[in-house]
Protein backbone atom coordinates (compact mmCIF):
# COMPACT_ATOMS: atom_id res chain seq x y z
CA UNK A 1 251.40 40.15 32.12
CA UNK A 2 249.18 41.18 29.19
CA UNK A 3 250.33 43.48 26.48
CA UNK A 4 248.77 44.86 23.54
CA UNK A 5 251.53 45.70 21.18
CA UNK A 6 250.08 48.54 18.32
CA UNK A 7 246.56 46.95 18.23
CA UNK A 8 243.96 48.19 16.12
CA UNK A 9 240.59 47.13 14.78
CA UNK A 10 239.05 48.47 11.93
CA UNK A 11 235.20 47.13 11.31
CA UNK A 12 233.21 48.69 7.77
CA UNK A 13 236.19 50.75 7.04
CA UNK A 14 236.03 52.10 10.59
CA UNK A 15 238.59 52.25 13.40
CA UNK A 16 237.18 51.41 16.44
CA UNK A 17 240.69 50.90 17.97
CA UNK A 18 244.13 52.91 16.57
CA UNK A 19 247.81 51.88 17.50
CA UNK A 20 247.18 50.98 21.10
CA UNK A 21 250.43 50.14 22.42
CA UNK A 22 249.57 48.53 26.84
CA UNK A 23 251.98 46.43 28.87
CA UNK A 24 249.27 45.62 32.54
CA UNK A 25 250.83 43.77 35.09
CA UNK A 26 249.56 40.75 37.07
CA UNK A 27 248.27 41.69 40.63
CA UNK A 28 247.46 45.09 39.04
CA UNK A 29 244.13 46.92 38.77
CA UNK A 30 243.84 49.04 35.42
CA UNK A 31 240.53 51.19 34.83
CA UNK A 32 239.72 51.99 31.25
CA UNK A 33 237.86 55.55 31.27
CA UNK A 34 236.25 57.04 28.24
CA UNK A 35 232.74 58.62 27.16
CA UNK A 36 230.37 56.12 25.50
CA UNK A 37 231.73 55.09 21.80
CA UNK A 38 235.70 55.61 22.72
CA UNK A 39 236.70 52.22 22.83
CA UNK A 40 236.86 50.57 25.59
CA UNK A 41 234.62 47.66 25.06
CA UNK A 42 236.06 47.24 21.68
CA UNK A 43 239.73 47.24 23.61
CA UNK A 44 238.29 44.58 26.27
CA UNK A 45 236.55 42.17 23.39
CA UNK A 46 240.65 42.02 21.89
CA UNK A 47 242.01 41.74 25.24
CA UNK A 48 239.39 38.41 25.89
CA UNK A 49 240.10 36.82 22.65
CA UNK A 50 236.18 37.37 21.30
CA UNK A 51 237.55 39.79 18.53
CA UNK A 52 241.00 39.68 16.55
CA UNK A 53 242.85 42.75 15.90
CA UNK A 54 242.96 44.32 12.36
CA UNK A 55 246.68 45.21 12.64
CA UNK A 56 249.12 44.51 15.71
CA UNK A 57 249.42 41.80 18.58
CA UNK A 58 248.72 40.27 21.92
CA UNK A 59 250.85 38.76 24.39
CA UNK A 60 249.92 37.04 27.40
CA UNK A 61 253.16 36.40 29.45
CA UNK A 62 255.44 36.81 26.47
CA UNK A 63 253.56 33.96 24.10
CA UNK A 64 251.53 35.34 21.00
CA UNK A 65 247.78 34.54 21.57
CA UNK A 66 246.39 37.07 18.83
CA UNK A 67 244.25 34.24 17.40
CA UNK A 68 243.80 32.48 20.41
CA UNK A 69 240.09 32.09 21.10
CA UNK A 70 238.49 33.18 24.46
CA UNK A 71 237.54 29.36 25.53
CA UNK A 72 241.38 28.56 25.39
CA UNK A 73 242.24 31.69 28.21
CA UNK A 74 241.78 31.76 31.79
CA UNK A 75 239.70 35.03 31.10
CA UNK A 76 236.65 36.12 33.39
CA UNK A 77 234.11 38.63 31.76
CA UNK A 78 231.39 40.79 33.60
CA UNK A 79 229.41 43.33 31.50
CA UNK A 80 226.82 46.10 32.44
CA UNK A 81 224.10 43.42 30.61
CA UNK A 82 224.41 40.57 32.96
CA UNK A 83 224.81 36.98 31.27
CA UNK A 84 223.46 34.08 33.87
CA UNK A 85 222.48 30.68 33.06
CA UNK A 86 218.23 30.76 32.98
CA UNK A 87 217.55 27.38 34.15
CA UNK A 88 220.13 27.51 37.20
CA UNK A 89 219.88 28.58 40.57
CA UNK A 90 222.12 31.02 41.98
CA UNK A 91 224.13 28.65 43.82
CA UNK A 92 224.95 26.67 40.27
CA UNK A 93 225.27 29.90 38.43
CA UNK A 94 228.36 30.77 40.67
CA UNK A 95 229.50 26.98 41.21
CA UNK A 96 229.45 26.63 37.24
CA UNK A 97 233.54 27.37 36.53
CA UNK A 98 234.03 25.67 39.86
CA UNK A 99 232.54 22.40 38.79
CA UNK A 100 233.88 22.85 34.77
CA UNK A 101 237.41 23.08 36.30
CA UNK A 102 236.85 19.75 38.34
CA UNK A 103 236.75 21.52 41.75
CA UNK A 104 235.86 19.14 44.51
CA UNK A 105 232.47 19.78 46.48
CA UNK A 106 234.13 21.00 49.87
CA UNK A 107 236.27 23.88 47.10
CA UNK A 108 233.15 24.57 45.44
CA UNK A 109 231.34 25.38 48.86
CA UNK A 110 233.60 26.94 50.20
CA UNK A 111 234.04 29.66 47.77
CA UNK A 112 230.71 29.96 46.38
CA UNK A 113 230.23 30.86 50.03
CA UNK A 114 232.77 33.25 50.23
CA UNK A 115 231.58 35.24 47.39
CA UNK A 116 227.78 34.87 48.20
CA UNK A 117 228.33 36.74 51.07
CA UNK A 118 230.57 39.24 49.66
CA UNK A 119 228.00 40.10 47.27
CA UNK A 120 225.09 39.74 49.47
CA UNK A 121 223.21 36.80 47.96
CA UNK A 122 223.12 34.55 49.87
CA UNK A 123 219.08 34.53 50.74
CA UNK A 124 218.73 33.94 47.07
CA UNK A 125 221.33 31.19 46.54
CA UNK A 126 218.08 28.35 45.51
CA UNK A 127 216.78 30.99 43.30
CA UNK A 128 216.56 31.13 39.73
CA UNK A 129 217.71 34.99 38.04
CA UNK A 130 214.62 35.11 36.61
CA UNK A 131 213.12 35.61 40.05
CA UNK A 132 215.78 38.27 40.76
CA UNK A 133 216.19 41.93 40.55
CA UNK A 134 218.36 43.18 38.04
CA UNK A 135 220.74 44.11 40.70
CA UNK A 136 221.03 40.42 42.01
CA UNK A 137 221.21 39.51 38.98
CA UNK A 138 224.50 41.42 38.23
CA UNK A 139 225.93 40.54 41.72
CA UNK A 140 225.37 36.72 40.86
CA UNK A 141 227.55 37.40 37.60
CA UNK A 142 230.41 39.31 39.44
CA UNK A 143 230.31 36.16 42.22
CA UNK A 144 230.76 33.54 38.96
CA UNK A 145 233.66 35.53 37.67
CA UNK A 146 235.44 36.07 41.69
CA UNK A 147 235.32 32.44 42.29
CA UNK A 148 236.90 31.59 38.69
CA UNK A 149 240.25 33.01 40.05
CA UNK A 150 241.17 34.02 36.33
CA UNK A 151 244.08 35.38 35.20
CA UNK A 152 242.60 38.26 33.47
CA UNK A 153 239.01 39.39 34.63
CA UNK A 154 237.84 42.36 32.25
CA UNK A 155 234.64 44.10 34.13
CA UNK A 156 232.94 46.28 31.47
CA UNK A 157 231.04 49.30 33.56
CA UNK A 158 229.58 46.11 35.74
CA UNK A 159 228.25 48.16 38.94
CA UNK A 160 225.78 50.16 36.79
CA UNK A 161 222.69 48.21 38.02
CA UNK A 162 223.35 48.53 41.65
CA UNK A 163 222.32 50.94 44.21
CA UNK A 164 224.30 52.71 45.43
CA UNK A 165 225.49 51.51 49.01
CA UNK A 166 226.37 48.19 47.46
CA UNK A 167 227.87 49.92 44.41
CA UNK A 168 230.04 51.85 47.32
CA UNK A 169 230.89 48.98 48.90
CA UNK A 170 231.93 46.98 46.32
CA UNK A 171 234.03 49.38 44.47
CA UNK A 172 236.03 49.41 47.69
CA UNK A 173 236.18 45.21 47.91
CA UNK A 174 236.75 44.32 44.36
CA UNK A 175 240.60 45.20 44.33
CA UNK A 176 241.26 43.81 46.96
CA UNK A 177 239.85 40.35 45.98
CA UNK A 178 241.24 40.57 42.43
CA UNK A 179 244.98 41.90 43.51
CA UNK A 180 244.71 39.01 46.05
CA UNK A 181 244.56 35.97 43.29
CA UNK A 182 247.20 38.12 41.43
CA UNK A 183 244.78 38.60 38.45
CA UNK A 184 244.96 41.57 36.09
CA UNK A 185 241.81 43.40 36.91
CA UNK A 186 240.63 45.49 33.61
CA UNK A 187 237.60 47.93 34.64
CA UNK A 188 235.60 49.86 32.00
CA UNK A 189 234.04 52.89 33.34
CA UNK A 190 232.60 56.62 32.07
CA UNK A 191 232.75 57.75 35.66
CA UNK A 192 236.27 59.66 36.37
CA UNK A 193 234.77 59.63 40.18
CA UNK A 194 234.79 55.89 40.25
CA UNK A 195 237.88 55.68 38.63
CA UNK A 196 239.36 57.79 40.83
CA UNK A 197 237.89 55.65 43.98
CA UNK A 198 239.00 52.68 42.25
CA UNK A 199 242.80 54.20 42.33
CA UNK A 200 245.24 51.51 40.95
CA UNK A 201 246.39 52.68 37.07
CA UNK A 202 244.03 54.51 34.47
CA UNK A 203 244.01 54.76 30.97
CA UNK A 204 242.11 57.41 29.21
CA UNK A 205 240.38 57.09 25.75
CA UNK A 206 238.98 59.28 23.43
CA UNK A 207 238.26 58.10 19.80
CA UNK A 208 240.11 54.38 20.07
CA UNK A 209 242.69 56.08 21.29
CA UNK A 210 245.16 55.61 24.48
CA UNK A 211 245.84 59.35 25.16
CA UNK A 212 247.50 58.44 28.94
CA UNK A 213 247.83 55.65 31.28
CA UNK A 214 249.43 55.60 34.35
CA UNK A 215 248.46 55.59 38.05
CA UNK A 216 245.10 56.95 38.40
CA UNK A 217 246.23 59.95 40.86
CA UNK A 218 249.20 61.22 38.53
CA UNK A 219 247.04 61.18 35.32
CA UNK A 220 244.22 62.85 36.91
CA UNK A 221 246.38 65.56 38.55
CA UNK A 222 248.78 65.67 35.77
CA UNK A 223 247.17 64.93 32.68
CA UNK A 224 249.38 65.11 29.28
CA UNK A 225 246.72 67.08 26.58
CA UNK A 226 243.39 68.80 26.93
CA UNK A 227 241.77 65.59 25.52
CA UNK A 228 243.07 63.72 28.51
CA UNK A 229 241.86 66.72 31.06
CA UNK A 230 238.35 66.87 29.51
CA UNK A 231 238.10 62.78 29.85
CA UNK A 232 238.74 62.89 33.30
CA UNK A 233 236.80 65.69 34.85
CA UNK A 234 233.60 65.11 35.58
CA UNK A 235 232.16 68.04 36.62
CA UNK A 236 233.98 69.15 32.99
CA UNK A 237 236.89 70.96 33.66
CA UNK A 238 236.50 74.61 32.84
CA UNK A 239 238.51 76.01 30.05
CA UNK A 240 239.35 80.02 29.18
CA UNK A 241 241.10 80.55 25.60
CA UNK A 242 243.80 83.41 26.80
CA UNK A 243 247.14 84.76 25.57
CA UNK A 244 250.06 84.67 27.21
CA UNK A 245 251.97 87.85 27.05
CA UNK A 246 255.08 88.02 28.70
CA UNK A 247 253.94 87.80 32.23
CA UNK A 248 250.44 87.91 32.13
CA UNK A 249 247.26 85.99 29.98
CA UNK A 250 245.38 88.11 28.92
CA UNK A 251 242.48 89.17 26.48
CA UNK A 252 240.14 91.63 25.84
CA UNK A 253 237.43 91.98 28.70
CA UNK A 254 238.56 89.75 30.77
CA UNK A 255 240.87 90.51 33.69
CA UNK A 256 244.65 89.78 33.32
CA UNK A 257 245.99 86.47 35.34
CA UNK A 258 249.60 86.68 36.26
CA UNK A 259 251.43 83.64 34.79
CA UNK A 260 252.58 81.50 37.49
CA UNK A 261 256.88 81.29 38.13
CA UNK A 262 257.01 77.92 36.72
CA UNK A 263 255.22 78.23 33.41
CA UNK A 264 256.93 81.70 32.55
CA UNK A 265 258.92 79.68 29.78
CA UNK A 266 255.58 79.34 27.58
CA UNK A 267 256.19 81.32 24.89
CA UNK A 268 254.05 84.18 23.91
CA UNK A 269 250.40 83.51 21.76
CA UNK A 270 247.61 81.47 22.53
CA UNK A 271 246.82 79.04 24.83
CA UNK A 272 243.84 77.77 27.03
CA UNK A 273 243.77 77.73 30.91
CA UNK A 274 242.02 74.40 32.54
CA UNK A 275 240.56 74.86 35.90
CA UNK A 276 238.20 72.71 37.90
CA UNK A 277 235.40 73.84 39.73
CA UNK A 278 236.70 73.42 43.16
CA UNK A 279 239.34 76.39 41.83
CA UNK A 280 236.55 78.36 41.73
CA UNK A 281 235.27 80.52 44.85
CA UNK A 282 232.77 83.01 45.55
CA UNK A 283 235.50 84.84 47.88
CA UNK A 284 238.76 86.18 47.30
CA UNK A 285 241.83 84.48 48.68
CA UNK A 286 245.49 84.64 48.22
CA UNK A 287 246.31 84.02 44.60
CA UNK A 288 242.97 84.74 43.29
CA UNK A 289 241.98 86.43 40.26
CA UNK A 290 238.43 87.72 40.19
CA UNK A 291 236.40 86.92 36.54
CA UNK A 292 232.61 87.93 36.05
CA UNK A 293 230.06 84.97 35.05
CA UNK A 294 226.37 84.49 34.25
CA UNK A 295 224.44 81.82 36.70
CA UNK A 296 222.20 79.54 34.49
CA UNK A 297 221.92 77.04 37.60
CA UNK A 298 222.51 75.75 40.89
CA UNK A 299 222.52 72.23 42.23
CA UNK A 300 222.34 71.63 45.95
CA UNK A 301 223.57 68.55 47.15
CA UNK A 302 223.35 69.41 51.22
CA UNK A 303 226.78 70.39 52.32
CA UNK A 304 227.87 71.56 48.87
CA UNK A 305 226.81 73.45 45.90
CA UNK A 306 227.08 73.44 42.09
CA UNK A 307 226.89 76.94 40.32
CA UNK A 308 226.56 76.63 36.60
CA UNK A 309 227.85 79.28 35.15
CA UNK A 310 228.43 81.18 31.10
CA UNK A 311 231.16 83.34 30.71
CA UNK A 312 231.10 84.59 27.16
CA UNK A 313 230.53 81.31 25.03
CA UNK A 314 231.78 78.96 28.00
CA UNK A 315 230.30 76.66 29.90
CA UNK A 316 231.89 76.81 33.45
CA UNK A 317 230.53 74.98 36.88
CA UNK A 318 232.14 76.14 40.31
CA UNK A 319 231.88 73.83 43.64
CA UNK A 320 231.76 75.98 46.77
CA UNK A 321 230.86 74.89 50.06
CA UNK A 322 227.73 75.19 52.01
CA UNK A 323 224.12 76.33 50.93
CA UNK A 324 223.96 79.31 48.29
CA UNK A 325 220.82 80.20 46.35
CA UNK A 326 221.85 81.93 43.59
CA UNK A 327 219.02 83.24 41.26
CA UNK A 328 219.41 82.07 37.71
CA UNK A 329 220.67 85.13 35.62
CA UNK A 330 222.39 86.68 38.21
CA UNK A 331 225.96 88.49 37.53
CA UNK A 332 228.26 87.12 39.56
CA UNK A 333 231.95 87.76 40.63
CA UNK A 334 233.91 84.17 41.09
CA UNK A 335 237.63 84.04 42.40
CA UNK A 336 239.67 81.90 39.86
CA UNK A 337 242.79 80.11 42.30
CA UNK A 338 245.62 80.72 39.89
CA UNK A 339 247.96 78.21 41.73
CA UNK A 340 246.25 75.33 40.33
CA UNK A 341 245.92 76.18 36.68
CA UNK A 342 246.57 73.63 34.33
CA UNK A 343 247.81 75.63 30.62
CA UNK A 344 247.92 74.03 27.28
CA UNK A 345 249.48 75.43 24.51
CA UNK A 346 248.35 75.66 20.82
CA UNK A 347 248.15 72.28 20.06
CA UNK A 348 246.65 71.43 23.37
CA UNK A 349 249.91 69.91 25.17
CA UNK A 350 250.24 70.35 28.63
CA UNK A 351 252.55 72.95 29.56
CA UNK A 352 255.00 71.41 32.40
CA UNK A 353 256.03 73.60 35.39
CA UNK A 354 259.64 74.21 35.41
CA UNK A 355 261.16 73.73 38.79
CA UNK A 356 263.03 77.39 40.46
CA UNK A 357 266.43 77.96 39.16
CA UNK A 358 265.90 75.38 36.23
């Protein structure tokens, strides 16, 4: 088990990290998600021993190893900018923790084998990376950190150089070879789609700050504050600033939305409906509320399509099914499904539906 107890790390009289409090389990995947600059490299150097907090402590297993240094953990490190050893072949490059650990030659074939083929490499085992693409190049970094079999393998945004069938494939095989040595598998990403592929536990950042964690389902369906809804949408999530009064939100120009049963104990002023664009529809449906919208663009992607869309000063983007042409500038009528609204009150909390008869 690893657990950062109130960690924070202030650089220049800047706080890259503030009061992170994490308990990960071994066996356990745990995806870090957060725009560029929130903090999850910073998070991962502290978790790997390169950087010492400014305030607060680490535990590995229960002991206090806030000053250990990284060459005294079992820690295995990938990163976007792969780090390979020049004047090695691939074969070496992998072998390398094998053969510092004392493994003997039948262990070290054996599983540089094993993750060669995994990770597609192994025409290019007698290579060099310098006569590699910068996707082989990564893959021969992840392969050196599977066959280390370390306790704690951080992977910071490491499938960004791949193409995409591998990076499919592998986002699908790397749990299940981490959970497998019962390492605690930490995975930076900016994609909420990959993290969401990924599944296992999330933890969103914004600012150096842990705003949920949890598994990666329950905080992306059920996220705690605005902050944490806007990290994890990708299309962004659509917002409308409304007032609730008494049963309805409404506000000038826009038509009223019927407040659903089980958020009818929000009290009365503002608030800001969340929606994502998959709620919105170009036909009406049961428990639909029709709003009016400006098309700047649409995306077509083959079976689907992406409408960008203004409504007064916001920026919203509805997916709808199928082929639609929409010419930019249009006025357009979209259905907004009221039964999935997520509502946050003034200072941006979730509101929590309150079962019938509670």
């Amino acid at each position: 088990m690893l657990e950062l107890d109130n960690v924070s790390k202030i650089s220049n009289g800047e706080a890259h990290i503030s009061d992170v409090s994490l308990r990960l389990e071994s066996g356990t995947l745990n995806v870090l998600l957060g725009p560029t600059l929130s903090g999850k490299t910073s998070l991962m150097r502290i978790m790997a021993g390169l950087d010492r907090p400014t305030r607060g402590r680490v535990l590995s297993d229960g002991a206090d190893v806030t000053g250990l240094a990284v060459q005294k953990r079992n820690v295995a490190m990938v990163y976007q900018q792969f780090i390979n050893y020049p004047a090695m072949t691939v074969y070496e490059n992998i072998a390398s923790p094998l053969r510092i650990a004392g493994a003997d030659k039948a262990t070290i074939e054996r599983e540089v084998a094993r993750a060669s083929d995994l990770l597609r490499l192994g025409p290019y085992l007698q290579r060099t990376p310098l006569n590699l693409s910068g996707g082989q190049q990564q893959r021969t970094a992840l392969a050196r950190a599977i066959v280390k079999k370390a306790g704690l393998v951080l992977l910071d945004e490491p499938l960004a150089n791949l193409d995409y069938k591998l990076r499919e494939e592998l986002r699908a095989e790397l749990p299940k070879i981490f959970s497998e040595s019962g390492a605690i598998f930490v995975y930076a990403t900016t994609e909420p789609s990959e993290a969401l592929l990924l599944g296992g536990n999330t933890a969103t950042l914004s600012q150096g700050r842990i705003t949920q964690f949890g598994p990666t389902v329950e905080v992306f369906r059920d996220p705690v504050d605005l902050i944490t809804a806007q990290t994890f949408s990708d299309p962004p999530i659509n917002l409308l600033a409304m007032v609730k009064k008494q049963g309805s939100f409404v506000k000038p120009g826009v038509r009223d939305i019927p407040v659903p049963a089980a958020l009818m104990h929000l009290d009365d002023g503002p608030c800001t409906l969340g929606f994502r664009p998959h709620n919105l529809s170009l036909a009406a449906g049961d428990g639909t509320t029709p709003l009016s919208a400006r098309v700047m663009v649409t995306e077509i992607t083959g079976s689907e399509s992406y409408v960008h869309l203004v409504h007064e000063d916001r920026k919203w983007v509805m997916l709808t099914k199928g082929i639609h042409d929409i010419d930019a500038d249009e006025e357009l009528e979209v259905h907004l499904d009221t039964r999935h609204l997520l509502v946050f009150d003034r200072d941006g909390r979730t509101v929590r539906p309150r079962p019938a008869g509670a």
